[in-house]
PDB file of N, CA and C in Angstrom:
ATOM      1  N   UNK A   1       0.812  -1.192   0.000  1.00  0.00           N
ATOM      2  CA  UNK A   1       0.000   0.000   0.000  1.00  0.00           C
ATOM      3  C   UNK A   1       0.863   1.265   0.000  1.00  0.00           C
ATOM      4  N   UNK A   2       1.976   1.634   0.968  1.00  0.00           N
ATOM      5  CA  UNK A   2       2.694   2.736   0.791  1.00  0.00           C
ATOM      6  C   UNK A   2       3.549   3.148  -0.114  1.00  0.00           C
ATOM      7  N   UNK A   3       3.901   1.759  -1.021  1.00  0.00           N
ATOM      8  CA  UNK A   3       4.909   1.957  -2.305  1.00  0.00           C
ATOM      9  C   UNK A   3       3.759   2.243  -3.433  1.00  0.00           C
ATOM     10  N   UNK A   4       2.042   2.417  -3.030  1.00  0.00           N
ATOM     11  CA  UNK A   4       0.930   2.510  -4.118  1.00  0.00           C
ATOM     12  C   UNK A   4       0.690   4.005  -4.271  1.00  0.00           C
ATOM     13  N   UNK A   5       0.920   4.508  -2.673  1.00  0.00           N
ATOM     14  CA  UNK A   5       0.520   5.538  -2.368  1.00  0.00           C
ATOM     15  C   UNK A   5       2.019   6.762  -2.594  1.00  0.00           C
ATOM     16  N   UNK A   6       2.959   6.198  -2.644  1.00  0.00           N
ATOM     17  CA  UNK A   6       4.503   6.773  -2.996  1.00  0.00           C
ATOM     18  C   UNK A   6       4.339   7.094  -4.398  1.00  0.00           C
ATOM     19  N   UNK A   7       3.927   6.262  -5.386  1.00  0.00           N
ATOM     20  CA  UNK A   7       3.893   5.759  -6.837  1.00  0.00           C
ATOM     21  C   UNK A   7       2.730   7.347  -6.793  1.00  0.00           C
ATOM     22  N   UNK A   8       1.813   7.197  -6.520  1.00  0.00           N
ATOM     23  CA  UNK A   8       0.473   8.030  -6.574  1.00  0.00           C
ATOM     24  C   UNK A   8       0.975   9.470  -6.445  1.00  0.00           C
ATOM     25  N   UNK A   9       1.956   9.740  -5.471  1.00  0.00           N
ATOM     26  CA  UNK A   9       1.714  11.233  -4.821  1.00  0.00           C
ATOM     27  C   UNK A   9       3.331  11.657  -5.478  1.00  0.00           C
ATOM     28  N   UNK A  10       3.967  10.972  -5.891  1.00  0.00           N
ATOM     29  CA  UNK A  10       5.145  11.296  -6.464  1.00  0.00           C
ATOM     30  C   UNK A  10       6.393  11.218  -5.212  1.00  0.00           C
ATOM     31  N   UNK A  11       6.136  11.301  -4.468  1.00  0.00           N
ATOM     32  CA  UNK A  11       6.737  11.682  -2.933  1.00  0.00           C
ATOM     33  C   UNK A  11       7.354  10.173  -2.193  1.00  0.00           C
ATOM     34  N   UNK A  12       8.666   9.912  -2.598  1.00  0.00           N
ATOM     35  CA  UNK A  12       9.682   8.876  -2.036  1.00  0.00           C
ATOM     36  C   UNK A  12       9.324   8.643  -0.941  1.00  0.00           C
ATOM     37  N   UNK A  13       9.470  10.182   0.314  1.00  0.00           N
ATOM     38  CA  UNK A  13       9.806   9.755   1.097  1.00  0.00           C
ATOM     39  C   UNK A  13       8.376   9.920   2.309  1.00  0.00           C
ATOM     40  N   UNK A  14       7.085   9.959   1.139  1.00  0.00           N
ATOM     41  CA  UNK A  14       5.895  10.009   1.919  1.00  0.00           C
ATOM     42  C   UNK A  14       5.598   8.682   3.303  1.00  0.00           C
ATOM     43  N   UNK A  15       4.998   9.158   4.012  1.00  0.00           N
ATOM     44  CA  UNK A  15       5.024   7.890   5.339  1.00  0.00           C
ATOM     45  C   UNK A  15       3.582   8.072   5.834  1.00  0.00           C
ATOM     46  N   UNK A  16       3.119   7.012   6.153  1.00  0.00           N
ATOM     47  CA  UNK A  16       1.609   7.037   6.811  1.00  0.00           C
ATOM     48  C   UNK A  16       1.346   7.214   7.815  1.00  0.00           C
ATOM     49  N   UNK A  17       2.651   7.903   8.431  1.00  0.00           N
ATOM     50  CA  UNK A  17       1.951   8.196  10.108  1.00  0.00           C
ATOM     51  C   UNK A  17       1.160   8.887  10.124  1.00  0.00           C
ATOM     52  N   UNK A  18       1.157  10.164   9.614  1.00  0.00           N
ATOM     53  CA  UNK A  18       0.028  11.373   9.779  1.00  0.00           C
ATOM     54  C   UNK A  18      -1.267  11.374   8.817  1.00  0.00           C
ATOM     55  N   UNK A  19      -1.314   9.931   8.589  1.00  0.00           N
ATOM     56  CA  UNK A  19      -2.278  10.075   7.545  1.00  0.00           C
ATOM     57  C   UNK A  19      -3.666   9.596   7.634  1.00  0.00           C
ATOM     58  N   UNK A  20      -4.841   9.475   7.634  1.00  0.00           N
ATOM     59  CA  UNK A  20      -5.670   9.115   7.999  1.00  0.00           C
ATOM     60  C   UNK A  20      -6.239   8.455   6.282  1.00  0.00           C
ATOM     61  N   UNK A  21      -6.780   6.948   5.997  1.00  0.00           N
ATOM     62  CA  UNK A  21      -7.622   6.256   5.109  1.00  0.00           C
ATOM     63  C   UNK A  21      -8.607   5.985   4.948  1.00  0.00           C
ATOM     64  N   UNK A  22      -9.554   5.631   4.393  1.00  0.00           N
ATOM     65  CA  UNK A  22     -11.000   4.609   4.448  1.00  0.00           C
ATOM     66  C   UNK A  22     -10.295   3.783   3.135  1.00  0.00           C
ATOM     67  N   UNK A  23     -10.135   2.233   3.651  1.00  0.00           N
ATOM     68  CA  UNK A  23     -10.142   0.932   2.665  1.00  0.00           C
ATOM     69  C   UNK A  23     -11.130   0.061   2.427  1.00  0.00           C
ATOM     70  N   UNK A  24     -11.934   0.104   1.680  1.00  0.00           N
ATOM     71  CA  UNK A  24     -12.877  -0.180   1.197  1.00  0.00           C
ATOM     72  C   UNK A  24     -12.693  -1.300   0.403  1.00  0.00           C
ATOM     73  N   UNK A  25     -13.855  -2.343   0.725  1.00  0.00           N
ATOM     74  CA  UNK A  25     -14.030  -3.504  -0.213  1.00  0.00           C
ATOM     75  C   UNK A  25     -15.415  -3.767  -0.439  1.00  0.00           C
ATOM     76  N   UNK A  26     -15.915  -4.357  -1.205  1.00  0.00           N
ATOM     77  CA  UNK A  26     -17.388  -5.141  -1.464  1.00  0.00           C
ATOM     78  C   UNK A  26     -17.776  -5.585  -0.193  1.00  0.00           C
ATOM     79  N   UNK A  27     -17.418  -6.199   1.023  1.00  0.00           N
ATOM     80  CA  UNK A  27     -18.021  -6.655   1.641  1.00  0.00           C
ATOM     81  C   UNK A  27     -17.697  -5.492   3.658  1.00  0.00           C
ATOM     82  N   UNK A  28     -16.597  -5.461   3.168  1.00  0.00           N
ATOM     83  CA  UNK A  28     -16.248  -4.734   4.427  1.00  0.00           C
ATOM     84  C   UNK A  28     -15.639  -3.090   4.261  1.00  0.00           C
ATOM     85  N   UNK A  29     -15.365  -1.924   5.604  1.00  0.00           N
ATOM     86  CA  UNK A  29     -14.627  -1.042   4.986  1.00  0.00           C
ATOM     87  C   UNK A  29     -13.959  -0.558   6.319  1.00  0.00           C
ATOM     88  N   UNK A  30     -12.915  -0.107   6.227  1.00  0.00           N
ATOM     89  CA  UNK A  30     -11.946  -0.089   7.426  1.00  0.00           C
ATOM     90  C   UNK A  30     -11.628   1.401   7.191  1.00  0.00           C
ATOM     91  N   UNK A  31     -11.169   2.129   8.570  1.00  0.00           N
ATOM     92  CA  UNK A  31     -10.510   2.908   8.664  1.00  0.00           C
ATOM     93  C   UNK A  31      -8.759   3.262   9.113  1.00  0.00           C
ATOM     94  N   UNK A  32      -8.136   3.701   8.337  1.00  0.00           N
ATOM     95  CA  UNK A  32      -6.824   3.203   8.654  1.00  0.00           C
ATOM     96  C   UNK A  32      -6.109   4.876   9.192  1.00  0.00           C
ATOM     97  N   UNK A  33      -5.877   4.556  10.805  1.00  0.00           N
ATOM     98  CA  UNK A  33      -5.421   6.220  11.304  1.00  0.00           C
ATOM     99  C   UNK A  33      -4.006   5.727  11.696  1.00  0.00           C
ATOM    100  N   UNK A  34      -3.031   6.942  11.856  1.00  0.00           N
ATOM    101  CA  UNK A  34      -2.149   7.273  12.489  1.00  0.00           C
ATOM    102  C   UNK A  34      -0.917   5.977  12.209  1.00  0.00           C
ATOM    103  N   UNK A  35      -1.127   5.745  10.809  1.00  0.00           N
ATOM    104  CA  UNK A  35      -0.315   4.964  10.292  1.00  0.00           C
ATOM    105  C   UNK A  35      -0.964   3.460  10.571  1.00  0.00           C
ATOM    106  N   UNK A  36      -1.003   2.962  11.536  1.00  0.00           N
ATOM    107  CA  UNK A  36      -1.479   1.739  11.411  1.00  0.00           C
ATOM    108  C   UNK A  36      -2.405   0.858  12.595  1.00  0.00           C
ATOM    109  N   UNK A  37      -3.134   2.396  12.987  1.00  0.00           N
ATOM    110  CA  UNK A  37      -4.422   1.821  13.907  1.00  0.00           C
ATOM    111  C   UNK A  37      -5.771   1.627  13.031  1.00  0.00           C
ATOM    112  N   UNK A  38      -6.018   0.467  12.568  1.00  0.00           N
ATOM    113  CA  UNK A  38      -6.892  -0.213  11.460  1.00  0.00           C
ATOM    114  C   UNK A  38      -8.274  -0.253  12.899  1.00  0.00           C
ATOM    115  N   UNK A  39      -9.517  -0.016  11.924  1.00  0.00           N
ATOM    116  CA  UNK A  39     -10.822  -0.216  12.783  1.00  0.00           C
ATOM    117  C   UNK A  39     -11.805  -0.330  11.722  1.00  0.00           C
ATOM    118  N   UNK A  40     -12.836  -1.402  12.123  1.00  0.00           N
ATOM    119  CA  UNK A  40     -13.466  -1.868  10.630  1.00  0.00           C
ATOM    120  C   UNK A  40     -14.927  -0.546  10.975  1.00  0.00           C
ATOM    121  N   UNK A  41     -15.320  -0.139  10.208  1.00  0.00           N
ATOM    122  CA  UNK A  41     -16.579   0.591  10.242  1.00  0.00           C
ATOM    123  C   UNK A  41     -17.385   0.191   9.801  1.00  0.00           C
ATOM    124  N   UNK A  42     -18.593   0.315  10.970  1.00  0.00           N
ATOM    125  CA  UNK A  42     -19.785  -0.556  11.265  1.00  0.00           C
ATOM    126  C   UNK A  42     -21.103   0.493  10.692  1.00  0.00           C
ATOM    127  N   UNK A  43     -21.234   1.603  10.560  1.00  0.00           N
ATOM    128  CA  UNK A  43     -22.463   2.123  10.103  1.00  0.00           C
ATOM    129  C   UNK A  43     -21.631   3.326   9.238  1.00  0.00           C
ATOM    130  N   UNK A  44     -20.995   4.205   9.399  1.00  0.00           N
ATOM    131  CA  UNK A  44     -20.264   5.317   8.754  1.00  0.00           C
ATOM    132  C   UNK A  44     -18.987   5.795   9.128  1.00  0.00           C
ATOM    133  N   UNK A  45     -18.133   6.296   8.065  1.00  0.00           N
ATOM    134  CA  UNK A  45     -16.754   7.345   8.832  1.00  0.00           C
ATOM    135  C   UNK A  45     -16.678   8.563   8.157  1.00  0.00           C
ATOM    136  N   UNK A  46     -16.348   9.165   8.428  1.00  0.00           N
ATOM    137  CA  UNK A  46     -15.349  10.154   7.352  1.00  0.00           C
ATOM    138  C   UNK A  46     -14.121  10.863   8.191  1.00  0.00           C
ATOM    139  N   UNK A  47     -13.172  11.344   6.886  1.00  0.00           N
ATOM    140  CA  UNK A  47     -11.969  11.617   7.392  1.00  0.00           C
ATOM    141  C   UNK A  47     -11.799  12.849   6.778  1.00  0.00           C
ATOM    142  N   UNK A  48     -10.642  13.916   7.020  1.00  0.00           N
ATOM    143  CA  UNK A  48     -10.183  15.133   6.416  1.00  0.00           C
ATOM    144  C   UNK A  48     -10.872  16.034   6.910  1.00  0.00           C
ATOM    145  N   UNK A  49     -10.503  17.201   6.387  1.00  0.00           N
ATOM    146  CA  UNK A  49     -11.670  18.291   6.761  1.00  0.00           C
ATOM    147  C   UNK A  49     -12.748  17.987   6.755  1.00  0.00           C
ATOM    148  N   UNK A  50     -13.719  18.666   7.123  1.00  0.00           N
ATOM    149  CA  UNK A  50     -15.408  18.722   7.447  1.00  0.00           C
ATOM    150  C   UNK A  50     -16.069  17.335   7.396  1.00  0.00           C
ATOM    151  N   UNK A  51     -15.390  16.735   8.635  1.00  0.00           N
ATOM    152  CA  UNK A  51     -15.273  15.667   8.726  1.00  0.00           C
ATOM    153  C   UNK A  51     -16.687  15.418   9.700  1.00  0.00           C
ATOM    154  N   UNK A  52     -16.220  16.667  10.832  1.00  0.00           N
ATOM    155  CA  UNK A  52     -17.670  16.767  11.960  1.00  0.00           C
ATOM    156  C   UNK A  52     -18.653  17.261  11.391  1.00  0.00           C
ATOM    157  N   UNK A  53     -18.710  18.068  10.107  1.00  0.00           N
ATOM    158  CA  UNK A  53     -20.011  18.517   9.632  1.00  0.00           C
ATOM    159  C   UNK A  53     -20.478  17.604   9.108  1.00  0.00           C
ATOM    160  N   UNK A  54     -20.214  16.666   8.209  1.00  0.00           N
ATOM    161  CA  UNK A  54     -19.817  15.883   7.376  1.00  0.00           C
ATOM    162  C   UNK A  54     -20.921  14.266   8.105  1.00  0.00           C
ATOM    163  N   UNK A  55     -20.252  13.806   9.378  1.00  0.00           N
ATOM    164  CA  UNK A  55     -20.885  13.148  10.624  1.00  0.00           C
ATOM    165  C   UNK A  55     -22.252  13.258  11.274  1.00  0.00           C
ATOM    166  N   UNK A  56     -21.874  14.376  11.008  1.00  0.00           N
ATOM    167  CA  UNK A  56     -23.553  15.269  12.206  1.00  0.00           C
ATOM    168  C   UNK A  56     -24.360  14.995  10.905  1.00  0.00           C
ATOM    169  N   UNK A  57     -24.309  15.794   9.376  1.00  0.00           N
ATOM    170  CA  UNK A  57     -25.586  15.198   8.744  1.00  0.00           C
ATOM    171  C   UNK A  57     -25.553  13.744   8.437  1.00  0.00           C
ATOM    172  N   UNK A  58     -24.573  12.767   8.296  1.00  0.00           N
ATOM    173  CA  UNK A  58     -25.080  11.432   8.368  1.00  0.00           C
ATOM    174  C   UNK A  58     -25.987  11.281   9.581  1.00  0.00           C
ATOM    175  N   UNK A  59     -25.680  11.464  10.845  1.00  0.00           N
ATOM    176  CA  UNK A  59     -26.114  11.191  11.716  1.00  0.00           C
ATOM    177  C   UNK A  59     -27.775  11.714  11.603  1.00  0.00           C
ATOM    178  N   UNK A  60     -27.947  12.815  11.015  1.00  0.00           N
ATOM    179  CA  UNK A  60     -29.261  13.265  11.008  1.00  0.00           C
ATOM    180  C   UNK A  60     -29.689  12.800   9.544  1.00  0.00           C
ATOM    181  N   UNK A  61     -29.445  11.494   9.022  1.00  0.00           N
ATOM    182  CA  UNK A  61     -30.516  10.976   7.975  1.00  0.00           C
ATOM    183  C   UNK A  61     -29.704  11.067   6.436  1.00  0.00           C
ATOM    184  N   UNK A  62     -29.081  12.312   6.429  1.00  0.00           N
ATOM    185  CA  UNK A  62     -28.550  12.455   5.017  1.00  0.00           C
ATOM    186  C   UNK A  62     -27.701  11.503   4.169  1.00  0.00           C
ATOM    187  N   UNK A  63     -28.275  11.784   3.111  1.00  0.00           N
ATOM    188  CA  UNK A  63     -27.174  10.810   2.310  1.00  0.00           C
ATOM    189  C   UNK A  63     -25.477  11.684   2.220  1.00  0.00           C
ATOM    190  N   UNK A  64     -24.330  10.741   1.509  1.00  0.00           N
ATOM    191  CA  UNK A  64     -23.362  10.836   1.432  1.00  0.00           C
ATOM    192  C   UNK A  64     -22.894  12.110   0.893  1.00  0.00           C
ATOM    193  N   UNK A  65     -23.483  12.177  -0.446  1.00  0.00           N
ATOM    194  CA  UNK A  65     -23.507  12.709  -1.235  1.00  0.00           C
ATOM    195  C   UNK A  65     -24.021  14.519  -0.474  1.00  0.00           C
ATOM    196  N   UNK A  66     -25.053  14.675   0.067  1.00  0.00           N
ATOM    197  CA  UNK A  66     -25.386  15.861   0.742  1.00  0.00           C
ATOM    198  C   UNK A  66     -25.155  16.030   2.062  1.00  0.00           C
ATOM    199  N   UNK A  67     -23.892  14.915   2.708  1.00  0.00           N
ATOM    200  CA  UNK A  67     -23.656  15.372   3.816  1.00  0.00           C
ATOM    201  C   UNK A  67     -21.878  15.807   3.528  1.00  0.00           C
ATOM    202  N   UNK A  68     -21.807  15.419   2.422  1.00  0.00           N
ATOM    203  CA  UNK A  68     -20.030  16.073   1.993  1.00  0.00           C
ATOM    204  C   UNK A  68     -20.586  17.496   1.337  1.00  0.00           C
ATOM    205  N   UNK A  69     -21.868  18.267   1.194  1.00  0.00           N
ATOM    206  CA  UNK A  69     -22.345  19.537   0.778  1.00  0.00           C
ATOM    207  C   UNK A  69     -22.567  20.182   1.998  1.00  0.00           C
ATOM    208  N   UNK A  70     -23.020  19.860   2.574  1.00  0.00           N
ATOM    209  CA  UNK A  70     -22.782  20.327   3.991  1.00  0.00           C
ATOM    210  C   UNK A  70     -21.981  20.360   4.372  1.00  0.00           C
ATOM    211  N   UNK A  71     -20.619  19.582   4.420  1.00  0.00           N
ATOM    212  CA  UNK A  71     -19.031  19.771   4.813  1.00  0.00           C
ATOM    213  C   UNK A  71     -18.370  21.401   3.908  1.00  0.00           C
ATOM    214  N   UNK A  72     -18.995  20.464   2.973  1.00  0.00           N
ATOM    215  CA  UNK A  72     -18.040  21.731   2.081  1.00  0.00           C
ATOM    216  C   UNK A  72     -18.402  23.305   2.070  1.00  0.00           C
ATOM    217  N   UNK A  73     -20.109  23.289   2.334  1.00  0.00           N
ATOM    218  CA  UNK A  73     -20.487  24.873   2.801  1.00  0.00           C
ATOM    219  C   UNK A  73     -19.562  25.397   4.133  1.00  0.00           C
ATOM    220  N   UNK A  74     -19.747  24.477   4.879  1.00  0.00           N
ATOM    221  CA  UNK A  74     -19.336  24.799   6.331  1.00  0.00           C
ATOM    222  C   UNK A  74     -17.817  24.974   6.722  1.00  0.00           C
ATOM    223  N   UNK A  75     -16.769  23.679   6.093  1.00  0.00           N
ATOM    224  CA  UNK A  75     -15.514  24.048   6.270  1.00  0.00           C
ATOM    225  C   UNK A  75     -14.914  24.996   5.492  1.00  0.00           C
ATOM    226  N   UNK A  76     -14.144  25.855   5.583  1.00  0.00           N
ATOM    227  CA  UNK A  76     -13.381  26.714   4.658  1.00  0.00           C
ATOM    228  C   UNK A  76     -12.116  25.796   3.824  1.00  0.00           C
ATOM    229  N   UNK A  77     -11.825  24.481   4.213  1.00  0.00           N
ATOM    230  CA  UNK A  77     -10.792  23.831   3.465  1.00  0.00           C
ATOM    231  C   UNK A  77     -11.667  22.637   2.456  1.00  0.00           C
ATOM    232  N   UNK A  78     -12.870  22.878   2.549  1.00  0.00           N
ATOM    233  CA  UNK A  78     -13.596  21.670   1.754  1.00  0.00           C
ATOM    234  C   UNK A  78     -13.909  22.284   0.330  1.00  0.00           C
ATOM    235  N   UNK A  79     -13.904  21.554  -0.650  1.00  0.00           N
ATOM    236  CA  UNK A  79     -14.747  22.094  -1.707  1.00  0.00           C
ATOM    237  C   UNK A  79     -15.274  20.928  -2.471  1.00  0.00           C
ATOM    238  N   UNK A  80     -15.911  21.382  -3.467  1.00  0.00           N
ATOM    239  CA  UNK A  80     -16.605  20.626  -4.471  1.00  0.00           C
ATOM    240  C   UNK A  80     -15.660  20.472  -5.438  1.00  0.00           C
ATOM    241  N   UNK A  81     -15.455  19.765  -6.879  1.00  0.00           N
ATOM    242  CA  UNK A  81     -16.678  19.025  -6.894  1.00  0.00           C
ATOM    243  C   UNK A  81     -16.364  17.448  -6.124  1.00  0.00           C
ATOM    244  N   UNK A  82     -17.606  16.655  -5.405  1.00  0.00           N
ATOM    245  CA  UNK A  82     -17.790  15.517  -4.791  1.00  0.00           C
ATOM    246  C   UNK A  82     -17.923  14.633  -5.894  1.00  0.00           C
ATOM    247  N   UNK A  83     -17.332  13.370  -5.292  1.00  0.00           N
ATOM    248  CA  UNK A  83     -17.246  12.038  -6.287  1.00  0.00           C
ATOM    249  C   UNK A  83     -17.659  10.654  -5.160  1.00  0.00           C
ATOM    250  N   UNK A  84     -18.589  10.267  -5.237  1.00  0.00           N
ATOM    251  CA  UNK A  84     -18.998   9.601  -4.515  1.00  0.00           C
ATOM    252  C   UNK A  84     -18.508   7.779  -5.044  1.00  0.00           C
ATOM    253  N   UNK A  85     -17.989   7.199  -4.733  1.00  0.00           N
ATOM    254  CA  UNK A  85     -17.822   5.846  -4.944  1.00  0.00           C
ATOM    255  C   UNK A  85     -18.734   4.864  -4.573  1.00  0.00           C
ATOM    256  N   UNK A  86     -19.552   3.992  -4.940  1.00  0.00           N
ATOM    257  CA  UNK A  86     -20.366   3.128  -4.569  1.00  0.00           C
ATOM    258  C   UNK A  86     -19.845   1.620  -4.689  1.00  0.00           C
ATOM    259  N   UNK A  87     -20.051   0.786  -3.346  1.00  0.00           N
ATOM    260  CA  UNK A  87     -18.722  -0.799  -3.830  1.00  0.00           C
ATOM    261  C   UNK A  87     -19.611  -1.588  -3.444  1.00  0.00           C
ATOM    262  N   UNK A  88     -20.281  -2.120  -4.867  1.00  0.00           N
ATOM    263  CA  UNK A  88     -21.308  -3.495  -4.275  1.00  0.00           C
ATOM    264  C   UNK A  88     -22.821  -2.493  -4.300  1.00  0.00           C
ATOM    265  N   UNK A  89     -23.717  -3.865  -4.263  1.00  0.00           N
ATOM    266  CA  UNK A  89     -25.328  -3.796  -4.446  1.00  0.00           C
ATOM    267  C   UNK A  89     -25.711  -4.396  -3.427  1.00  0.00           C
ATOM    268  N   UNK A  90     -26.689  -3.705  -2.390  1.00  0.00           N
ATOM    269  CA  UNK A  90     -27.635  -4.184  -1.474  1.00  0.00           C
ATOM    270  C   UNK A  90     -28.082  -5.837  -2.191  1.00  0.00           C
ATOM    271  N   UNK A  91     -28.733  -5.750  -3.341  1.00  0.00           N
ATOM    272  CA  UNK A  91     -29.159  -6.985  -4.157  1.00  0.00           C
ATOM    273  C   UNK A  91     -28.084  -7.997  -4.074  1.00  0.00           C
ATOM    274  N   UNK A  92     -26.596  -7.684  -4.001  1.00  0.00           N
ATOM    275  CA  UNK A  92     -25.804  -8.908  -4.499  1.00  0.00           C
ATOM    276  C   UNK A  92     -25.518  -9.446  -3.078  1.00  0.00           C
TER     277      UNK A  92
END
């Protein structure tokens, strides 16, 4: 993963301590903090800026998609445009 993420950002001597992830698969999705305190997430996460705005409207019902619009009104380091990833079908 860090020689994926080296390759990605151009940056040799990039390191994952200070870095916060969401790893995502079809069946499960983990959060990966402070280099390598892994925690699987059970209903929602988010990470980066407007992270607490971001939380509070999941928490109050919103979808993904309009609770990263709400991040991004609210934080001054957030912006648009949002790209939402979807992994897997309720159906499958």
């Amino acid at each position: 993963f860090l020689d994926w993420v080296r390759k990605r950002t151009g940056n040799s001597g990039y390191s994952l301590k200070d870095n916060f992830f969401i790893l995502a698969t079809k069946a499960k999705a983990f959060k990966i903090e402070w280099g390598f305190g892994i925690s699987e997430i059970k209903e929602f996460a988010a990470i980066g800026h407007g992270r607490e705005f971001a939380l509070a409207a999941l928490h109050l019902g919103q979808s993904v998609h309009d609770a990263i619009k709400v991040a991004c009104r609210l934080d001054l380091y957030c912006e648009e445009p949002i790209n939402v990833i979807v992994l897997g079908d309720e159906d499958e």
